[in-house]
C-alpha atoms as a PDB file:
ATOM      1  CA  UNK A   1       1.603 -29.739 -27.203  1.00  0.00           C
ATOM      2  CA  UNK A   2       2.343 -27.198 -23.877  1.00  0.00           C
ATOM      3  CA  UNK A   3       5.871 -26.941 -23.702  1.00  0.00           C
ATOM      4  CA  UNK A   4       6.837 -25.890 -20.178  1.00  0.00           C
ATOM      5  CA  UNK A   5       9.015 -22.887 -19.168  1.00  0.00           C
ATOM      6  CA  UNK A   6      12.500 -23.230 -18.449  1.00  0.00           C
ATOM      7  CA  UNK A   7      11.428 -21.189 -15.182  1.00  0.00           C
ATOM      8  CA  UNK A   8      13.930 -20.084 -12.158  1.00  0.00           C
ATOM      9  CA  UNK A   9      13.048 -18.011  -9.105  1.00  0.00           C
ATOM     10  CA  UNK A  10      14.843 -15.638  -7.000  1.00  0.00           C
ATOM     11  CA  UNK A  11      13.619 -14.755  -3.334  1.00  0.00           C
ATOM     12  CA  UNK A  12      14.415 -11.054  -3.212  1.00  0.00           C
ATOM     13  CA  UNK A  13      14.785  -9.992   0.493  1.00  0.00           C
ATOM     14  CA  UNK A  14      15.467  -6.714   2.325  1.00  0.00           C
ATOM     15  CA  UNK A  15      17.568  -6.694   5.257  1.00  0.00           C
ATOM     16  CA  UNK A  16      15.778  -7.024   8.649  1.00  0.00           C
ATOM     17  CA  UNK A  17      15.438  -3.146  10.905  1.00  0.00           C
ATOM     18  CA  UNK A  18      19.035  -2.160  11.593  1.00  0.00           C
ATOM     19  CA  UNK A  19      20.255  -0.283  14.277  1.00  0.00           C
ATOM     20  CA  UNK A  20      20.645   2.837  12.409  1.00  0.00           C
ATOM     21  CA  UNK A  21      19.583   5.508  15.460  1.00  0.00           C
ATOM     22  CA  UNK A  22      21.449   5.862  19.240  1.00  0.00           C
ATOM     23  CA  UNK A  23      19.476   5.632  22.023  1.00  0.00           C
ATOM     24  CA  UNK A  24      19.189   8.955  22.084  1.00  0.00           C
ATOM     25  CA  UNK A  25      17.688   9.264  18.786  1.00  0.00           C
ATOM     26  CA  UNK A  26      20.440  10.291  17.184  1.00  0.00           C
ATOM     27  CA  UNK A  27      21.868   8.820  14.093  1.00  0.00           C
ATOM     28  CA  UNK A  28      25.148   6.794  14.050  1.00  0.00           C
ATOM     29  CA  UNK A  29      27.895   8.028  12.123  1.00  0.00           C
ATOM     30  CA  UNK A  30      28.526   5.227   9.999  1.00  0.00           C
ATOM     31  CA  UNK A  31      25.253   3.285   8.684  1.00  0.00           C
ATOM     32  CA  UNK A  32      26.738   0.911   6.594  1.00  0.00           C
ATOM     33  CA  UNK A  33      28.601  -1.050   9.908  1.00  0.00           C
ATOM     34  CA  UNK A  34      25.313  -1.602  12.083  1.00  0.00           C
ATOM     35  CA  UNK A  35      24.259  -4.433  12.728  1.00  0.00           C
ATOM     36  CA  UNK A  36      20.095  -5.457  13.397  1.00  0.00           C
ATOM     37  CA  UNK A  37      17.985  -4.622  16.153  1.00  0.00           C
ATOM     38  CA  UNK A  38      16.374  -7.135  18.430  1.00  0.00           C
ATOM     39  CA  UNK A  39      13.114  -6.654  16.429  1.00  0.00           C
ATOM     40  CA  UNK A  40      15.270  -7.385  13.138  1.00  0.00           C
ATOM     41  CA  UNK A  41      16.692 -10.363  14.228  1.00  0.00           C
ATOM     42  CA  UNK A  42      12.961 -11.344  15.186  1.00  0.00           C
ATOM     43  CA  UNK A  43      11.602 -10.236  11.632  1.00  0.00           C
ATOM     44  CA  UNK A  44      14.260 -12.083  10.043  1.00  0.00           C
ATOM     45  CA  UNK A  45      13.693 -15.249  11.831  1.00  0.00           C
ATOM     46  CA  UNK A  46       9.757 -15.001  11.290  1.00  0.00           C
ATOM     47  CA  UNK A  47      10.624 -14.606   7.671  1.00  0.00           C
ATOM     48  CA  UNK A  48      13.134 -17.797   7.652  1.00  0.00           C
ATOM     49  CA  UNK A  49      10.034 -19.941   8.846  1.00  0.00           C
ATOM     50  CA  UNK A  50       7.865 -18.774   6.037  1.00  0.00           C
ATOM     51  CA  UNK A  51      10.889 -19.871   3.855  1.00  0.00           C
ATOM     52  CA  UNK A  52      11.653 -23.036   5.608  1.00  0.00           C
ATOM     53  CA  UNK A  53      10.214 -25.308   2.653  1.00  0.00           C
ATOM     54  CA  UNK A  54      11.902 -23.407  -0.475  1.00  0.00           C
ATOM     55  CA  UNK A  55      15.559 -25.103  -1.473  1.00  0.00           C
ATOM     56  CA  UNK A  56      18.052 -22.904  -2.504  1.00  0.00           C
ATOM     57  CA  UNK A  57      20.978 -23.579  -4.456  1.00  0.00           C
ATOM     58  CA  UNK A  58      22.955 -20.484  -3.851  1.00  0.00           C
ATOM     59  CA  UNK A  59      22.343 -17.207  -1.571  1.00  0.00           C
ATOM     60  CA  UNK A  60      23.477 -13.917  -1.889  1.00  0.00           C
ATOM     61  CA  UNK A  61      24.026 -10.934   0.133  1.00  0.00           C
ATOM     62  CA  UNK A  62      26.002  -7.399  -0.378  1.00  0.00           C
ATOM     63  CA  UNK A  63      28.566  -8.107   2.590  1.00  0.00           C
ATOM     64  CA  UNK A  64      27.024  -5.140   4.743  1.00  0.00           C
ATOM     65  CA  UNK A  65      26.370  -6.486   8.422  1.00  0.00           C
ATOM     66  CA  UNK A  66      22.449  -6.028   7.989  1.00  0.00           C
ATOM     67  CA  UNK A  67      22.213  -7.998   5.173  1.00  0.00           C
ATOM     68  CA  UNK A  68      24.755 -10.777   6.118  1.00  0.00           C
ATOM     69  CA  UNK A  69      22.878 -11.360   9.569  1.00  0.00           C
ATOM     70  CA  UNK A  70      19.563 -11.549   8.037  1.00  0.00           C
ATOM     71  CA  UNK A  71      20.895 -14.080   5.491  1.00  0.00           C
ATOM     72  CA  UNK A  72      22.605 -15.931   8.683  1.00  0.00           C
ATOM     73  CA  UNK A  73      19.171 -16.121   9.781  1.00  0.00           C
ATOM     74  CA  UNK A  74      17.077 -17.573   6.793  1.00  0.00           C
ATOM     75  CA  UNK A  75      19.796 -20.065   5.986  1.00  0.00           C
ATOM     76  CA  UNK A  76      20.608 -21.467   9.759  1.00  0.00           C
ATOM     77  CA  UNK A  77      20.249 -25.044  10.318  1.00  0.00           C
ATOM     78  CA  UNK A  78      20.201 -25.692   6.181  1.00  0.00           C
ATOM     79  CA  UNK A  79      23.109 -27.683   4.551  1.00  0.00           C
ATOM     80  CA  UNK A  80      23.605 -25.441   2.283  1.00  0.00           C
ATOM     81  CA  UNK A  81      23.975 -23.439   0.140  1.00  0.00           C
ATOM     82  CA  UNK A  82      27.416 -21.106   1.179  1.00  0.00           C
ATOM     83  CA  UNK A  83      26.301 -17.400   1.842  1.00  0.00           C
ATOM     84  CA  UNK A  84      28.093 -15.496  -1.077  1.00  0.00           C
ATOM     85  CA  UNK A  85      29.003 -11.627  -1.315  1.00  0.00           C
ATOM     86  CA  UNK A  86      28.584  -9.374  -3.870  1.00  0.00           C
ATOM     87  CA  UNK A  87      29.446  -5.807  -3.083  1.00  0.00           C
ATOM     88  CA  UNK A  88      28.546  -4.194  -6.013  1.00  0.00           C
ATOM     89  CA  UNK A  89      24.880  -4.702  -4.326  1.00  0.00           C
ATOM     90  CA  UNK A  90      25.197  -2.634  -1.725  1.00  0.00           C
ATOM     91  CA  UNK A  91      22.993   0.364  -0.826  1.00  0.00           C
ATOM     92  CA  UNK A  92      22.764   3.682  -2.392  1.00  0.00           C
ATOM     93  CA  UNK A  93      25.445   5.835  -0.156  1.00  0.00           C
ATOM     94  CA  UNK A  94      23.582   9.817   0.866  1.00  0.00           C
ATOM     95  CA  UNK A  95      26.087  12.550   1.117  1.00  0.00           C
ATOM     96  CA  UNK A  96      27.349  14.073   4.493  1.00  0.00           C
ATOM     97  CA  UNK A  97      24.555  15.082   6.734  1.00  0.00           C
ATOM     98  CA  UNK A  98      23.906  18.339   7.155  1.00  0.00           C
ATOM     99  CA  UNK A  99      21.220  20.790   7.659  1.00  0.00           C
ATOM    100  CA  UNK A 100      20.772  23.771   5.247  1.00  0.00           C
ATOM    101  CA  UNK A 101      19.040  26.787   5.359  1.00  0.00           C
ATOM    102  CA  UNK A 102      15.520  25.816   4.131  1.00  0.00           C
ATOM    103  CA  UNK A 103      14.963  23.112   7.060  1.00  0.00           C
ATOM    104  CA  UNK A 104      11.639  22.225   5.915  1.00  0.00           C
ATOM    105  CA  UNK A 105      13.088  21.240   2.324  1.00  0.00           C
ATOM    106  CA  UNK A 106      15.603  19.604   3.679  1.00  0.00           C
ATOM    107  CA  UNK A 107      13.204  17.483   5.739  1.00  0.00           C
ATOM    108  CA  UNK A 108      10.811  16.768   3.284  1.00  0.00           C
ATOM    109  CA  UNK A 109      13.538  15.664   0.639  1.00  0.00           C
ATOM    110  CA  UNK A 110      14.913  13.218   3.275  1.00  0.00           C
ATOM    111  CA  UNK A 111      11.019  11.686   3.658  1.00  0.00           C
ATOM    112  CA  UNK A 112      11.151  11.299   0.078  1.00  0.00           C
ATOM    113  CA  UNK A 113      14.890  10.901  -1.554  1.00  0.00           C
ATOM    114  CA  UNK A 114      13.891   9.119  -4.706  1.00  0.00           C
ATOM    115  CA  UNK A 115      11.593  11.618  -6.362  1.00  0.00           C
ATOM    116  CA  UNK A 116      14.543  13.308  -8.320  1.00  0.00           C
ATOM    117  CA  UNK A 117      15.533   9.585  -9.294  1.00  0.00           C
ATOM    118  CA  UNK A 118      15.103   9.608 -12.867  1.00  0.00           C
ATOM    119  CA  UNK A 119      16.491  13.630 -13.428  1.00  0.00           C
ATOM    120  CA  UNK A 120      20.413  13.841 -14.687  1.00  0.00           C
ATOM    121  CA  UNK A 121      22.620  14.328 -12.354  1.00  0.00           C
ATOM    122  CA  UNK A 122      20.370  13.977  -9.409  1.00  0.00           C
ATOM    123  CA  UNK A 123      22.103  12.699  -6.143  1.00  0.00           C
ATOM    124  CA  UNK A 124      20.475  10.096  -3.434  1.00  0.00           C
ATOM    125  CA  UNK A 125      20.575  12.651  -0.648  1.00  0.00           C
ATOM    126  CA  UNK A 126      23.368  14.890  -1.912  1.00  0.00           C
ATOM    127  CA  UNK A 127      25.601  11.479  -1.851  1.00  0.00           C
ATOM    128  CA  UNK A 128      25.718   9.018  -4.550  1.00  0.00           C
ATOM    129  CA  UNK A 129      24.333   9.375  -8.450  1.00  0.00           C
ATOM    130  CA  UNK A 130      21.488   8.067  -9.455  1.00  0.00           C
ATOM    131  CA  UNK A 131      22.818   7.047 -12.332  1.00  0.00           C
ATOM    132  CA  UNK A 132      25.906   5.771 -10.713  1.00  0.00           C
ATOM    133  CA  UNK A 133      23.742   3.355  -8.366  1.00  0.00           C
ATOM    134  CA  UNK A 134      22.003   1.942 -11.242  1.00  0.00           C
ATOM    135  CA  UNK A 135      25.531   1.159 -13.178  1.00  0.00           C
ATOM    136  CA  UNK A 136      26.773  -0.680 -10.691  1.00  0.00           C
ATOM    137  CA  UNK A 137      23.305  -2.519  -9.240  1.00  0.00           C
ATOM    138  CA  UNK A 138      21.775  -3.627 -12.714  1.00  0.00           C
ATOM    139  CA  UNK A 139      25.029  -5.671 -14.401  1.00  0.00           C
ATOM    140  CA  UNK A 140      26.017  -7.039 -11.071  1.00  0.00           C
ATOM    141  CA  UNK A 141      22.497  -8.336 -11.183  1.00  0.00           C
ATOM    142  CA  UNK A 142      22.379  -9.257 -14.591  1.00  0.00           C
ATOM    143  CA  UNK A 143      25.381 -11.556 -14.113  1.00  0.00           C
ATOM    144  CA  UNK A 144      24.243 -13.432 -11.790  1.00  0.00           C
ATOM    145  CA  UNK A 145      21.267 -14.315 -13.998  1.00  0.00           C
ATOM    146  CA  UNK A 146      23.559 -14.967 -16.375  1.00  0.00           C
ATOM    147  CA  UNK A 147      25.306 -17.924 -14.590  1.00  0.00           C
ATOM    148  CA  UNK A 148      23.668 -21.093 -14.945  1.00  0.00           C
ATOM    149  CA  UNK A 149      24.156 -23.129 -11.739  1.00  0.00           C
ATOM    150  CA  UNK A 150      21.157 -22.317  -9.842  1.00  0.00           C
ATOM    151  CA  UNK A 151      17.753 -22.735  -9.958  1.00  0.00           C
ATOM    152  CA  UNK A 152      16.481 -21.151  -6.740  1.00  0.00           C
ATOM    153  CA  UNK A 153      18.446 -17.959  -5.940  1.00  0.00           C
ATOM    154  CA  UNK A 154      18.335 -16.159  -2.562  1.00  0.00           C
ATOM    155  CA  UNK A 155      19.055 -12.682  -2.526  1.00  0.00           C
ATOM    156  CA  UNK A 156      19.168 -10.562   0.421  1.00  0.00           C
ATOM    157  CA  UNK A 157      20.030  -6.678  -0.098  1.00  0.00           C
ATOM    158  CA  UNK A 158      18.620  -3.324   0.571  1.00  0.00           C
ATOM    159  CA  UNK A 159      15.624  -1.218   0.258  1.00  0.00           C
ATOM    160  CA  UNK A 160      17.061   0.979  -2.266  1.00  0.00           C
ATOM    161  CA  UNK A 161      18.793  -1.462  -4.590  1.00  0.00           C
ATOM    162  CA  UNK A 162      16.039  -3.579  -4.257  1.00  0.00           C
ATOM    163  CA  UNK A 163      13.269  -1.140  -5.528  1.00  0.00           C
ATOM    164  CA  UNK A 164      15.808  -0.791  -8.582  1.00  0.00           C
ATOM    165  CA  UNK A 165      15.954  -3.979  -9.405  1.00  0.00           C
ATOM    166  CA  UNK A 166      12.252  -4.460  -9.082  1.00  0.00           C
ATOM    167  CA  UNK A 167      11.700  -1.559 -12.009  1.00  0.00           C
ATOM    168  CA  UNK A 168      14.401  -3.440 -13.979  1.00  0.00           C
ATOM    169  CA  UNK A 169      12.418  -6.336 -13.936  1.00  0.00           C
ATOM    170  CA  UNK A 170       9.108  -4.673 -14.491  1.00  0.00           C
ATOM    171  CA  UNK A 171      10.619  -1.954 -17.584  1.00  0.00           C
ATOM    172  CA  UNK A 172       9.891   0.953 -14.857  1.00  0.00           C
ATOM    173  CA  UNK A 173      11.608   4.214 -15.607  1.00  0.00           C
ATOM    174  CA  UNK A 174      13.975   4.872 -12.755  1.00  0.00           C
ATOM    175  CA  UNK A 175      11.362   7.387 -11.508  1.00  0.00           C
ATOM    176  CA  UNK A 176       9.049   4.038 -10.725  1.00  0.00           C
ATOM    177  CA  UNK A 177      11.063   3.451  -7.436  1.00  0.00           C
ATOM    178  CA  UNK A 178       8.784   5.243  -5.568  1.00  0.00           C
ATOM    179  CA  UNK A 179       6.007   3.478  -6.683  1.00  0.00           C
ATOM    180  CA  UNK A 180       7.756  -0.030  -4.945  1.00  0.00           C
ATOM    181  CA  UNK A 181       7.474  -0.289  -0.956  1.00  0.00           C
ATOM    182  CA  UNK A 182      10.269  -2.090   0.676  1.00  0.00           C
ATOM    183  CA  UNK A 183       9.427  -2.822   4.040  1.00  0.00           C
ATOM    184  CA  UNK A 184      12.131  -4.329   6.301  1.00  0.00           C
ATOM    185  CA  UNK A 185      12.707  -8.006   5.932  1.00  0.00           C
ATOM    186  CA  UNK A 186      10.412  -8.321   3.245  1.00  0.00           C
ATOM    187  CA  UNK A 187      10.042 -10.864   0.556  1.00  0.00           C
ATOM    188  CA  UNK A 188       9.934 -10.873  -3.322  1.00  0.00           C
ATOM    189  CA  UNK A 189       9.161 -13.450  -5.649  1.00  0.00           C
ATOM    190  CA  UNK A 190      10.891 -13.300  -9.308  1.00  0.00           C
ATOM    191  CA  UNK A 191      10.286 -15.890 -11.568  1.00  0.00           C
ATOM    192  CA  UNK A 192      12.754 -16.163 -14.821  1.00  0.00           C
ATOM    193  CA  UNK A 193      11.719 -17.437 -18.071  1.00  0.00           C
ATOM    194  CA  UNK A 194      15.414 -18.613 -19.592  1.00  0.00           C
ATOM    195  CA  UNK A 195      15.634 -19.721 -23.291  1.00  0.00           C
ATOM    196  CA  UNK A 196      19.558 -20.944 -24.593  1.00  0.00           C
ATOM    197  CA  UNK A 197      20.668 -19.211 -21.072  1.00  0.00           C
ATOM    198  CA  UNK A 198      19.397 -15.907 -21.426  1.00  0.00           C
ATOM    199  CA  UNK A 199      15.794 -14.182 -19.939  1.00  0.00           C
ATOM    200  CA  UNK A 200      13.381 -14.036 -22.159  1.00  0.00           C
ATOM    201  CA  UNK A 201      10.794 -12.964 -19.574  1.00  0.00           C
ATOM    202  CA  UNK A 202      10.761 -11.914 -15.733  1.00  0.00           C
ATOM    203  CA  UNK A 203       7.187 -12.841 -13.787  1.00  0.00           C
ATOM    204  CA  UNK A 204       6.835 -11.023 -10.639  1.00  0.00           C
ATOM    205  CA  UNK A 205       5.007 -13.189  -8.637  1.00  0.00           C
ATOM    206  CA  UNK A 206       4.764 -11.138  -5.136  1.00  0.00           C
ATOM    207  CA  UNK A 207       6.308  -8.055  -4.019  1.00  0.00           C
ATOM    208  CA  UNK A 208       6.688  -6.732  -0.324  1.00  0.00           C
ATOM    209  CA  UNK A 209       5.324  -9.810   1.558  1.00  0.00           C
ATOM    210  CA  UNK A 210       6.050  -9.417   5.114  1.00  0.00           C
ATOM    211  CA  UNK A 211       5.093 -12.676   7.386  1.00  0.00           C
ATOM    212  CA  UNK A 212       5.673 -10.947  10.248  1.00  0.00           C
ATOM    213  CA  UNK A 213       2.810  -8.759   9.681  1.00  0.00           C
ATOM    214  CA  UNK A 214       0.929  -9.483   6.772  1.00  0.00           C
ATOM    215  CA  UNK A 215      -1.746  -7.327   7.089  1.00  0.00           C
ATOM    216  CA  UNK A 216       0.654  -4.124   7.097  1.00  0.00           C
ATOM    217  CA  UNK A 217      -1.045  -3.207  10.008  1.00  0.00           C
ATOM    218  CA  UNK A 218       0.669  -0.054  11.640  1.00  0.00           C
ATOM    219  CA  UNK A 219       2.779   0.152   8.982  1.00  0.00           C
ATOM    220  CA  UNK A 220       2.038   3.832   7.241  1.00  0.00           C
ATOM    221  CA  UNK A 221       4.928   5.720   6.938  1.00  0.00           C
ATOM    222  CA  UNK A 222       7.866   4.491   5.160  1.00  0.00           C
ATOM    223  CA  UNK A 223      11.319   4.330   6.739  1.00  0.00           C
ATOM    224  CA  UNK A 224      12.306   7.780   5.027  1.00  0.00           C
ATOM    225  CA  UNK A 225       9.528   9.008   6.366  1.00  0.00           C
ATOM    226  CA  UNK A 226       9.977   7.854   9.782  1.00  0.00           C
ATOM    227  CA  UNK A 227      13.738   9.089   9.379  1.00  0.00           C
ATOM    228  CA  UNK A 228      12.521  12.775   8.474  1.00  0.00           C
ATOM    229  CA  UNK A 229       9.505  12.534  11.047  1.00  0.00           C
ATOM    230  CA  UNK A 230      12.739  11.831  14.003  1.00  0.00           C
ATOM    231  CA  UNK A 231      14.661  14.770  12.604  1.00  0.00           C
ATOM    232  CA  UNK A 232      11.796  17.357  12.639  1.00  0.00           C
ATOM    233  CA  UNK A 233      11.266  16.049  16.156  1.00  0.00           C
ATOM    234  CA  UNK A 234      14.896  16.375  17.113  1.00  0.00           C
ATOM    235  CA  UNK A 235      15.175  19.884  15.506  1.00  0.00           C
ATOM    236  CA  UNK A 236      12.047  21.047  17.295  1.00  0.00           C
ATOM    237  CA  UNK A 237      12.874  20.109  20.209  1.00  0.00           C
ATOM    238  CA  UNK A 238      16.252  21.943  20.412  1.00  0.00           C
ATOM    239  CA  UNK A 239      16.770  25.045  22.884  1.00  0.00           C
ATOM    240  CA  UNK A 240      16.179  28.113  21.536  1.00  0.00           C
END
């Protein structure tokens, strides 16, 4: 006789575009306070309709502003659940900016920040460890699978911490992240096989689905690339 699955499912969401650049171009000195852009806020809510028929029982964001406003969002007019924080979640932190010497390393490590991932002692943009990130992403993650009153679990987070979690749930090396696209305000669908309250099998069911544009079309570079593509524009166009 088929015995079915005790199955649960987390909705894995990235934040919705923040306001990370000036209107001049320029980036803002503290990234981890802004909050989203018009377009954000519209990604968010186009998401939040494609979500409208899935009832969660508890929802989850890391307490920065992007992700608590595109939570806000997908959860308005529900009864429930409470939006929760957990800031162990939040993003990988880069290091002071700067520019050294060899501009056109510098660049091209900025379009692609991850590549060093899985080396010891490599640093997310001369900021945080690797390793670090993962210590504090994966068990925060792990306990909340670990708690056993939900069955439908919205999380929202970030790019980065989402793209870890994605190769912890697939056995990826660390190194894998930059095989997983996060575009902003996208959706992922986890499915968790549980057997006497512990996983005995992750199904990914969808990865990077964005509603707003489900076709991808337009969308080419990623956002590190589009960060280091500003740059070499803003350095370029200095005065000699």
């Amino acid at each position: 006789m088929f015995k079915e699955p005790d199955r649960r499912r987390i909705y894995l969401m990235r934040h919705g575009e923040a306001a990370y650049l000036r209107e001049d171009g320029t980036v803002v000195d503290d990234t981890r306070v802004v909050p989203l852009t018009p377009f954000g806020r519209d990604q968010a809510h186009r998401q939040a309709e494609l979500l409208a028929g899935v009832e969660f029982d508890r929802a989850v964001c890391s307490g920065l502003p992007r992700t608590r406003e595109t939570a806000g969002i997908v959860l308005r007019g529900r009864d429930g659940p409470t939006l929760e924080i957990v800031e162990p979640l939040e993003e990988i932190q880069g290091g002071d900016r700067h520019e050294p010497e060899d501009l056109g390393a510098w660049i091209q490590h900025i379009a692609n920040p991850w590549a060093d991932a899985a080396k010891p002692g490599a640093r997310f943009i001369g900021g945080e460890l690797f390793s670090d990130f993962s210590d504090r992403v994966i068990p925060a993650f792990q306990a909340l699978v670990a708690q056993q009153d939900w069955r439908c679990l919205l999380l929202v987070l970030h790019g980065g911490v989402n793209r870890l979690l994605l190769n912890h749930v697939m056995n990826l090396p660390l190194g894998g992240t930059l095989t997983v696209e996060q575009d902003t305000c996208c959706i992922n669908i986890i499915d968790l096989d549980m057997e006497d309250g512990a996983v005995v099998r992750y199904l990914v069911r969808a990865i990077n689905i964005t509603g707003y544009n489900l076709s991808k079309a337009g969308i080419h570079l990623t956002d590190m690339e589009r960060a280091a593509k500003r740059m070499a524009a803003q350095i370029s166009s200095r005065p000699e």
